[in-house]
Protein backbone atom coordinates (compact mmCIF):
# COMPACT_ATOMS: atom_id res chain seq x y z
CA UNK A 1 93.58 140.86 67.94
CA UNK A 2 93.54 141.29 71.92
CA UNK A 3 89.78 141.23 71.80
CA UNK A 4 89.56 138.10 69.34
CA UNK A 5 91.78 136.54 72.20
CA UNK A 6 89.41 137.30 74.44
CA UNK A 7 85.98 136.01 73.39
CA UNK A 8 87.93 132.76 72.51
CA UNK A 9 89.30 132.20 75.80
CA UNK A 10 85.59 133.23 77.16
CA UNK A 11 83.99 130.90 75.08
CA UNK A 12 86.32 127.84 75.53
CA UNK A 13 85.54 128.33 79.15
CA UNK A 14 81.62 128.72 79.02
CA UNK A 15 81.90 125.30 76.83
CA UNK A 16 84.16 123.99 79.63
CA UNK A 17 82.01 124.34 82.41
CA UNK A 18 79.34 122.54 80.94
CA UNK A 19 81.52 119.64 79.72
CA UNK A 20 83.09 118.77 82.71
CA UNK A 21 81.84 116.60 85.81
CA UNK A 22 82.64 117.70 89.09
CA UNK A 23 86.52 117.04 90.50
CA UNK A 24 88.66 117.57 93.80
CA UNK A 25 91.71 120.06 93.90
CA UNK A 26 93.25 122.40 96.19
CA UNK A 27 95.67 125.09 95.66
CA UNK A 28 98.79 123.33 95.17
CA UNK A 29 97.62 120.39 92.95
CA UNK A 30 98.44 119.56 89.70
CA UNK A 31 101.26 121.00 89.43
CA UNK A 32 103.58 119.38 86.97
CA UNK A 33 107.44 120.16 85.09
CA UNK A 34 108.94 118.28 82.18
CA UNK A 35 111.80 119.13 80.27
CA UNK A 36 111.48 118.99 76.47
CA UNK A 37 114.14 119.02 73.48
CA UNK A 38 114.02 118.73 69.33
CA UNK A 39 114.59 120.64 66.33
CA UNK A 40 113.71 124.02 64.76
CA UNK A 41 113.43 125.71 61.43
CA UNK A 42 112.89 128.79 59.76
CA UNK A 43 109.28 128.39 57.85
CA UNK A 44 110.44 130.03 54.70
CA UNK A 45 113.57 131.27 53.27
CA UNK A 46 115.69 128.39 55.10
CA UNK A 47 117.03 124.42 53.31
CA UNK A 48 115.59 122.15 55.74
CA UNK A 49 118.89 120.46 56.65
CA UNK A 50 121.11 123.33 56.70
CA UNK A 51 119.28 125.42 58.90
CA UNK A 52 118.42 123.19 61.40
CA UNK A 53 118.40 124.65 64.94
CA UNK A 54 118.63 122.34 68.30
CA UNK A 55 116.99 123.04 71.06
CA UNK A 56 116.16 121.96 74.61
CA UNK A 57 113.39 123.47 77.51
CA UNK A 58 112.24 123.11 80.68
CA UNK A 59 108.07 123.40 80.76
CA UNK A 60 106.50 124.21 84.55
CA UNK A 61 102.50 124.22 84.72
CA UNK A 62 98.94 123.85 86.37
CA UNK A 63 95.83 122.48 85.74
CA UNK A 64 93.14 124.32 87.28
CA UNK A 65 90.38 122.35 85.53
CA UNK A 66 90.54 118.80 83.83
CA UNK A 67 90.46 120.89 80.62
CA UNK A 68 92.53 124.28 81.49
CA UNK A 69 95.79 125.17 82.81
CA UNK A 70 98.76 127.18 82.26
CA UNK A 71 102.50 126.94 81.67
CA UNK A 72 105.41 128.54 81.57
CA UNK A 73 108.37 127.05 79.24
CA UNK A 74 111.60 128.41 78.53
CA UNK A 75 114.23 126.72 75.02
CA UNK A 76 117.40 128.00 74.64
CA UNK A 77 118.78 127.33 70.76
CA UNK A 78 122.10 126.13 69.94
CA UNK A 79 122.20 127.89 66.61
CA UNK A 80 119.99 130.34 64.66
CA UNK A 81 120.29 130.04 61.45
CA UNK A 82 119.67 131.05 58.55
CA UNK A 83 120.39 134.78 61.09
CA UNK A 84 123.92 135.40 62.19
CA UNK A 85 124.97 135.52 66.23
CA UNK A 86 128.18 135.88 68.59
CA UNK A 87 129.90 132.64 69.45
CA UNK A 88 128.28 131.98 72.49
CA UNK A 89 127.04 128.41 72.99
CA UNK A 90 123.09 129.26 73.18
CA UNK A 91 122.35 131.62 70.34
CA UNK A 92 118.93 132.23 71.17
CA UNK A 93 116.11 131.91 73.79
CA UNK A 94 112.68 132.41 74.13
CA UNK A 95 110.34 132.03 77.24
CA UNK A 96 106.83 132.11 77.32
CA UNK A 97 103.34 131.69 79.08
CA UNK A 98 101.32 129.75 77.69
CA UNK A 99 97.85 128.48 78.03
CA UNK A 100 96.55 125.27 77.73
CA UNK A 101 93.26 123.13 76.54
CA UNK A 102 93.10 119.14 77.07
CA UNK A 103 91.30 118.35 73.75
CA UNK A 104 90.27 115.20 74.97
CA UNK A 105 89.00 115.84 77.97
CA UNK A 106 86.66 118.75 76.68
CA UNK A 107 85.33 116.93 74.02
CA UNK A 108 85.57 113.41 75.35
CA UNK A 109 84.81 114.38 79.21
CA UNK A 110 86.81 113.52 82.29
CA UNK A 111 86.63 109.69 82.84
CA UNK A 112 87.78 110.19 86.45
CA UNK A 113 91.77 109.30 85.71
CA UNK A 114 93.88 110.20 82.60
CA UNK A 115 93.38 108.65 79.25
CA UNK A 116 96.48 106.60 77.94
CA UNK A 117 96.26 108.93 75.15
CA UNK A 118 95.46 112.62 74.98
CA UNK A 119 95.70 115.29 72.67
CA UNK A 120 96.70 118.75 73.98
CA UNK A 121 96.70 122.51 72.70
CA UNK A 122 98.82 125.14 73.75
CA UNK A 123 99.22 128.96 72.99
CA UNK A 124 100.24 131.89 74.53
CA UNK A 125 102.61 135.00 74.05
CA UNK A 126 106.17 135.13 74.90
CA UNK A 127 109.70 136.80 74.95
CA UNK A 128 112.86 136.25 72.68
CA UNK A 129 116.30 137.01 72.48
CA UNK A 130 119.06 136.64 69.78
CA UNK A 131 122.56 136.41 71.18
CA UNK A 132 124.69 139.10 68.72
CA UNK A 133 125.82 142.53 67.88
CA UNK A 134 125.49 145.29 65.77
CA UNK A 135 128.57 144.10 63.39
CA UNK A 136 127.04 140.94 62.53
CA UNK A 137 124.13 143.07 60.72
CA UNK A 138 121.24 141.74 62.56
CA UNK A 139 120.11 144.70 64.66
CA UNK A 140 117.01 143.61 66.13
CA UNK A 141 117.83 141.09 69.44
CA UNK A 142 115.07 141.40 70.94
CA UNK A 143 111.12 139.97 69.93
CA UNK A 144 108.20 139.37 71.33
CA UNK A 145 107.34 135.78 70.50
CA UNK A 146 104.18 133.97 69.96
CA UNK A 147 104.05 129.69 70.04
CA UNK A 148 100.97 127.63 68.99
CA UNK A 149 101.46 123.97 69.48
CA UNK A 150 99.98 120.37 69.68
CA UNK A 151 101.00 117.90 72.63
CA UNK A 152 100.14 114.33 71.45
CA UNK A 153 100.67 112.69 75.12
CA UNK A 154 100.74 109.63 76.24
CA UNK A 155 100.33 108.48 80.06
CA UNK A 156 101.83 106.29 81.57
CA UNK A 157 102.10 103.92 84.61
CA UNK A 158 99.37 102.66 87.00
CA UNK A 159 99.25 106.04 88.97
CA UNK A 160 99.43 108.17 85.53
CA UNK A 161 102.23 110.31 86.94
CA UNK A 162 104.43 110.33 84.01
CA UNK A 163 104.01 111.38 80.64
CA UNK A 164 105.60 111.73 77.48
CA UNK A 165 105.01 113.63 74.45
CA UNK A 166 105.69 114.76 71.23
CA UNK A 167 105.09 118.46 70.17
CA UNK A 168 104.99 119.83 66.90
CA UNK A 169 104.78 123.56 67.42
CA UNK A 170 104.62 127.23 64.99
CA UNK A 171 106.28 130.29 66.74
CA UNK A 172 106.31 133.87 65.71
CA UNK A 173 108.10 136.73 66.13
CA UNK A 174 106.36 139.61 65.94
CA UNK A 175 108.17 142.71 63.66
CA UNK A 176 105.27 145.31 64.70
CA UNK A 177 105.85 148.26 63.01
CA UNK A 178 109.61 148.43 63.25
CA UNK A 179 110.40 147.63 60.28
CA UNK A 180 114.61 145.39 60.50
CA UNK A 181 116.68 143.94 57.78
CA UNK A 182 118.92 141.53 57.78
CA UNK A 183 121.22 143.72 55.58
CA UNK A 184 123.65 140.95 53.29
CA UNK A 185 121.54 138.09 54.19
CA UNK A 186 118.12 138.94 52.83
CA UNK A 187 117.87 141.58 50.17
CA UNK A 188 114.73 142.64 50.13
CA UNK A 189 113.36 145.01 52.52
CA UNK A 190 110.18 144.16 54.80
CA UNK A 191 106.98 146.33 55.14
CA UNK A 192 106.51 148.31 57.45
CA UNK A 193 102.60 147.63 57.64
CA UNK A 194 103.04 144.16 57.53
CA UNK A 195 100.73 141.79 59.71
CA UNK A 196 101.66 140.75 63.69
CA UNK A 197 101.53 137.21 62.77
CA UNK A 198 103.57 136.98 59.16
CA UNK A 199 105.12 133.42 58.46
CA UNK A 200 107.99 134.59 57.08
CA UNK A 201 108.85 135.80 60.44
CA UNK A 202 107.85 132.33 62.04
CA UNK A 203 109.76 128.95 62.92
CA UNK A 204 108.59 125.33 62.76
CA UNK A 205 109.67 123.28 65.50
CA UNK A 206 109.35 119.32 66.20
CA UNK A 207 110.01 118.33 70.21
CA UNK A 208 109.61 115.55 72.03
CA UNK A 209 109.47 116.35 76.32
CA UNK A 210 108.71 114.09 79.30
CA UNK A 211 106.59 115.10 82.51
CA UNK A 212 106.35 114.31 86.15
CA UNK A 213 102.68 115.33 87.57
CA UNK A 214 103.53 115.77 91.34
CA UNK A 215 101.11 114.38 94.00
CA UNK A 216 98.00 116.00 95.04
CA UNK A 217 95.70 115.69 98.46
CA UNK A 218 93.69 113.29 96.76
CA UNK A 219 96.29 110.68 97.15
CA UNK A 220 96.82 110.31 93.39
CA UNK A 221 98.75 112.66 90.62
CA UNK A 222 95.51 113.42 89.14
CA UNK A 223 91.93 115.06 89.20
CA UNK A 224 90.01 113.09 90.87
CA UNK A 225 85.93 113.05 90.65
CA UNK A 226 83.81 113.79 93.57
CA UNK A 227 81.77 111.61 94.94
CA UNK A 228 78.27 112.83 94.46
CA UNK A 229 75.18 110.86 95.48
CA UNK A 230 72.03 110.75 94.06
CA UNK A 231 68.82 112.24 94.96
CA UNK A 232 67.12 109.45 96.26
CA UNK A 233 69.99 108.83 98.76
CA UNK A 234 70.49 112.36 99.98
CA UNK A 235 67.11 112.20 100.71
CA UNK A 236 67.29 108.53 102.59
CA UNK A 237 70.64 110.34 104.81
CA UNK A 238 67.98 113.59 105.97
CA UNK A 239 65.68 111.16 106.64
CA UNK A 240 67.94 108.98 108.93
CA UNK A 241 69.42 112.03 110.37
CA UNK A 242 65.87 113.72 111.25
CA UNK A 243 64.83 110.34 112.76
CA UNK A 244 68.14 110.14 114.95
CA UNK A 245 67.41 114.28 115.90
CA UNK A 246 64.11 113.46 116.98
CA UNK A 247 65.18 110.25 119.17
CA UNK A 248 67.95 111.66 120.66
CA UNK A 249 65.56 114.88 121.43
CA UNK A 250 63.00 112.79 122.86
CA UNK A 251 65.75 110.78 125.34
CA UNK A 252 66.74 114.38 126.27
CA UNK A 253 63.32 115.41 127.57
CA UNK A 254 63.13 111.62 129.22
CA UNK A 255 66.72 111.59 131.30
CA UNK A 256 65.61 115.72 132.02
CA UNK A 257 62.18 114.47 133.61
CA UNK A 258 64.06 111.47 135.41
CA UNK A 259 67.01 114.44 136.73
CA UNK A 260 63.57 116.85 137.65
CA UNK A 261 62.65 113.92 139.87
CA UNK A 262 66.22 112.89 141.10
CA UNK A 263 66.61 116.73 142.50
CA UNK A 264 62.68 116.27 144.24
CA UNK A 265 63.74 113.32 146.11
CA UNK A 266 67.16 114.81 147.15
CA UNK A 267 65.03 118.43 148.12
CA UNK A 268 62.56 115.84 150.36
CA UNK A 269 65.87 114.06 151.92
CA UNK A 270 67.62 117.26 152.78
CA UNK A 271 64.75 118.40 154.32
CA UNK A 272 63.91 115.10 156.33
CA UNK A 273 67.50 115.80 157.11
CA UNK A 274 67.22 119.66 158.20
CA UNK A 275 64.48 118.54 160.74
CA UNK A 276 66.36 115.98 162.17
CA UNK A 277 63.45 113.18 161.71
CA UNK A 278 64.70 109.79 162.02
CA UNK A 279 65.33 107.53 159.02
CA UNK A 280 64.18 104.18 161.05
CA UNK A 281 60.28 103.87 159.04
CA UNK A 282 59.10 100.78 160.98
CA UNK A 283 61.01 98.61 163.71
CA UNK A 284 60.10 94.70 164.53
CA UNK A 285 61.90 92.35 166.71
CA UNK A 286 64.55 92.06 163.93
CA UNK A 287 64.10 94.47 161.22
CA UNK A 288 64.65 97.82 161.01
CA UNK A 289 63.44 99.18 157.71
CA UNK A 290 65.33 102.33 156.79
CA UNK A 291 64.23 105.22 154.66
CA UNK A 292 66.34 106.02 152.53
CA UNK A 293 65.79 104.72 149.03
CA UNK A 294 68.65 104.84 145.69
CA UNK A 295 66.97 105.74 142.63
CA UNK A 296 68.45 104.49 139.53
CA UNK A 297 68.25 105.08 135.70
CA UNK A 298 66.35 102.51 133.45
CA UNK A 299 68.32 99.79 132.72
CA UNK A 300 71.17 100.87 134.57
CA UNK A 301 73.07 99.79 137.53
CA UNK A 302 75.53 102.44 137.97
CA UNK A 303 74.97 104.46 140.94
CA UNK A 304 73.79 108.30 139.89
CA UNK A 305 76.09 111.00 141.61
CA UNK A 306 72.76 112.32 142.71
CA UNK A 307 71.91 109.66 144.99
CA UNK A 308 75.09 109.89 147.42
CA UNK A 309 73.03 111.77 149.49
CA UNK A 310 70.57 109.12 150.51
CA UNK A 311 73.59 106.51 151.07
CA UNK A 312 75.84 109.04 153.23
CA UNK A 313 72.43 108.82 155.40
CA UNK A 314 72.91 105.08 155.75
CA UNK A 315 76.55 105.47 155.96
CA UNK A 316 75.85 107.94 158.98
CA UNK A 317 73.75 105.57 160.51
CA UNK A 318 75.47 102.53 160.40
CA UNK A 319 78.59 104.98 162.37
CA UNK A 320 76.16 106.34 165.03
CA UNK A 321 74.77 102.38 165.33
CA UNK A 322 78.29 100.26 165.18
CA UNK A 323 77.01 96.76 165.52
CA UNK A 324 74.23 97.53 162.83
CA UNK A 325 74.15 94.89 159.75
CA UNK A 326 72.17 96.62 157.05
CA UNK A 327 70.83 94.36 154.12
CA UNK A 328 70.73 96.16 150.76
CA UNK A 329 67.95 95.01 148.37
CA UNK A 330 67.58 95.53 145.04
CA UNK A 331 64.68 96.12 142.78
CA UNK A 332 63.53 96.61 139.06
CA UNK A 333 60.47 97.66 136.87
CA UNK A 334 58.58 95.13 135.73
CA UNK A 335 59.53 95.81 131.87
CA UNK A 336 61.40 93.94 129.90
CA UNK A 337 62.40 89.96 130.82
CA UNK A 338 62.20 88.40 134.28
CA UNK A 339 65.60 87.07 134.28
CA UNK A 340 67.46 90.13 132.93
CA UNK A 341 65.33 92.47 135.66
CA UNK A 342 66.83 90.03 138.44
CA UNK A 343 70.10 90.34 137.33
CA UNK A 344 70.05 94.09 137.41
CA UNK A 345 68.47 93.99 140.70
CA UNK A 346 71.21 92.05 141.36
CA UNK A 347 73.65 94.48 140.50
CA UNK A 348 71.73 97.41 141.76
CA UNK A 349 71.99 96.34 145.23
CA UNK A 350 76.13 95.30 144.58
CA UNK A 351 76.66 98.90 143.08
CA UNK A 352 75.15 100.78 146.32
CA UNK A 353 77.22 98.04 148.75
CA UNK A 354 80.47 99.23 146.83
CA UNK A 355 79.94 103.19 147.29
CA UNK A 356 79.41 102.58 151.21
CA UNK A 357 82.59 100.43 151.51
CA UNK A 358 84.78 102.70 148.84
CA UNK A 359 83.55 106.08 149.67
CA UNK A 360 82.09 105.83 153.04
CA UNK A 361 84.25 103.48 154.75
CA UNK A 362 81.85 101.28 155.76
CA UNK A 363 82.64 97.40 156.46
CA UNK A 364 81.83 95.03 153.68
CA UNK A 365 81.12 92.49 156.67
CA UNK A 366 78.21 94.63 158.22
CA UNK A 367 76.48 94.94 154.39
CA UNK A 368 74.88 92.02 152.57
CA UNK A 369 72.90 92.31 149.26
CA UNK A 370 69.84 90.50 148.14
CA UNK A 371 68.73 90.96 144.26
CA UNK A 372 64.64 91.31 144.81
CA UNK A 373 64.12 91.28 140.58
CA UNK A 374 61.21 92.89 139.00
CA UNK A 375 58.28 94.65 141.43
CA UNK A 376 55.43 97.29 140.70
CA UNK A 377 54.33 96.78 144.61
CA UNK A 378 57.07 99.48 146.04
CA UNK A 379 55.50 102.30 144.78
CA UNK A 380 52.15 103.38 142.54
CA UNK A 381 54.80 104.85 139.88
CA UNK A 382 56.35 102.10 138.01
CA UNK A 383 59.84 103.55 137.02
CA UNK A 384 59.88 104.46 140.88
CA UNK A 385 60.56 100.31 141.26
CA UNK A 386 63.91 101.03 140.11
CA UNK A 387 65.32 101.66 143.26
CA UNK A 388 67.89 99.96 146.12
CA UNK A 389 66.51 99.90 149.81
CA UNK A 390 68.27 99.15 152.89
CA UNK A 391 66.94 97.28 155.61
CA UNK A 392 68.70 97.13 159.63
CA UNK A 393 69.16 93.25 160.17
CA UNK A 394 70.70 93.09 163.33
CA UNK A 395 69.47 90.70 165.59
């Protein structure tokens, strides 16, 4: 019997794993409890009416798959007939595991959401006990139980958290080979070789149960499917992302060329600096051009930490020369439009203005700025045009 068990549960879940799409859980979803009440009888030997035992139980369960899950459920009886028991208000119990298959899901597939209807199988193997004593003649309290069953369910409400059901259901208890009597109420004696599963040792039971399904980390009570794309668009994403790699790769090696010459000019400035040559280029009877020059990024006007160097050379000057007015002029490639590259000579020359003030301390009256636009004349290297030069106007 254990291995017929077996190769049915292994086969339900080979069929499973084909049938079902792909869905998102985690460890604590799904998770569900109901409570559940109706009416038993004995299968055989019993008149319907008379022997009519109420019940009610409390069901607590998983689904692990769409299809699959497990549950444990415990009923406690209020009578027992046609067998005789103490006068304690629940006469019997019986608690078992059980597992169980969504019908409608495996054969129908998962439509992403519960249907409104679904039809549900349940078995497993449980654990009884019969509230008496020896004097009552029914020696035997204690069975282990077997339940087969039918859930035909019906979800409700927009978020499919709730649903009710009605369950008709067959449970066994199983004699083994013990063979037990029930002395003056059945006369004949039982085999002892009689089968595990006999249904003369078996109850019919009609309940009807309701459940909650408790939220999950999807955001709904449910499975929910995964969003998968198709091939076409996975590849269009790698393609996208190997096109961004490559650009942002190339600006890499571009900004480390422009950094390899930012640290050549600062090496050629600290050693003008270390030999103490002068920084006045070429003197007339009112300008003094000075050499110094402020490198900047392409299309930027924000003043590179780099370049403080060659201002705190200007900013040294203009202390050693206090009546000094230096103009600052700025300049741009020649790419792009005319009107944008004046602008951001504009700024250029504004941007080096504000780190003498701010961080030197220099007078904004002694500085004026003069946007020069777009020019390939400075220098032979065109992104070397990108620059702010200072020139000593004092008359």
């Amino acid at each position: 019997m254990k291995k017929i068990v077996t190769l049915c549960a292994a086969a339900l879940m080979a069929a499973s794993a084909s049938a079902q799409a792909l869905v998102e859980s985690k460890t604590f979803d799904n998770i569900y409890i109901g409570v559940n009440g109706g009416v038993g009888v004995k299968t055989t030997g019993s008149e319907l009416m008379d022997d009519i035992n109420p019940n009610v139980g409390l069901r607590i369960g998983r689904y692990f798959t769409p299809v699959f899950g497990l549950a444990v459920e415990g009923n406690a009886y209020f009578s027992c007939n046609p067998y005789p028991s103490t006068g304690t208000a629940v006469k019997f119990v019986n608690t078992s595991l059980l597992g169980t298959v969504n019908l409608s899901n495996w054969f129908g597939g998962y439509p992403g959401r519960p249907r409104t209807f679904e039809l549900t199988a349940l078995y497993g193997l449980g654990w009884g006990h019969l509230f008496t004593n020896h004097a009552s003649g029914y020696k035997r309290a204690n069975r282990m139980t077997s339940k087969a069953a039918l859930d035909f369910a019906f979800n409700l409400g927009a978020s499919k958290a709730w649903q009710i059901y009605i369950e008709p259901s067959m449970t066994w208890a199983f004699e083994g080979s013990q063979t037990n009597r029930l002395n003056d109420y059945h006369h004949a004696s039982v085999n002892e070789d009689q089968p595990a599963y006999n249904i003369n040792n078996s109850m019919f039971q009609l309940n009807a149960g309701i459940v909650y399904k408790f939220s999950c980390s999807n955001g709904t009570h449910n499975f929910k499917k995964a969003e998968l794309k198709d091939q076409a668009t996975i590849d269009a994403l790698n393609a996208k992302v190997n096109s961004l790699r490559e650009e942002i790769s190339a600006r890499d090696e571009d900004l480390q060329a422009k950094d390899r010459e930012i640290a050549d000019l600062v090496k050629a400035l600290k050693d003008c600096k270390d030999s103490k040559q002068p920084v006045i280029v070429k003197q007339t009877s009112t300008t003094t051009n000075l050499l110094p020059t402020v490198i900047f990024r392409q299309g930027r006007s924000s003043v590179d930490p780099a370049q403080f160097a060659q201002i705190e050379l200007i900013a040294s000057y203009m202390k050693n020369h206090p009546t000094a007015h230096v103009e600052i002029k700025g300049y741009a490639s020649p790419e792009g439009s005319v009107e944008l590259n004046q602008k951001l000579s504009e700024d250029r020359a504004k941007a080096v203005r504000d780190v003498l003030v701010n961080r030197y301390g220099i007078a904004a009256s002694r500085l004026t700025t003069v946007g020069c636009g777009p020019t390939s004349t400075l220098f032979e290297q065109v992104e070397f045009n990108r620059v702010a030069t200072f020139n000593d106007n004092t008359k």
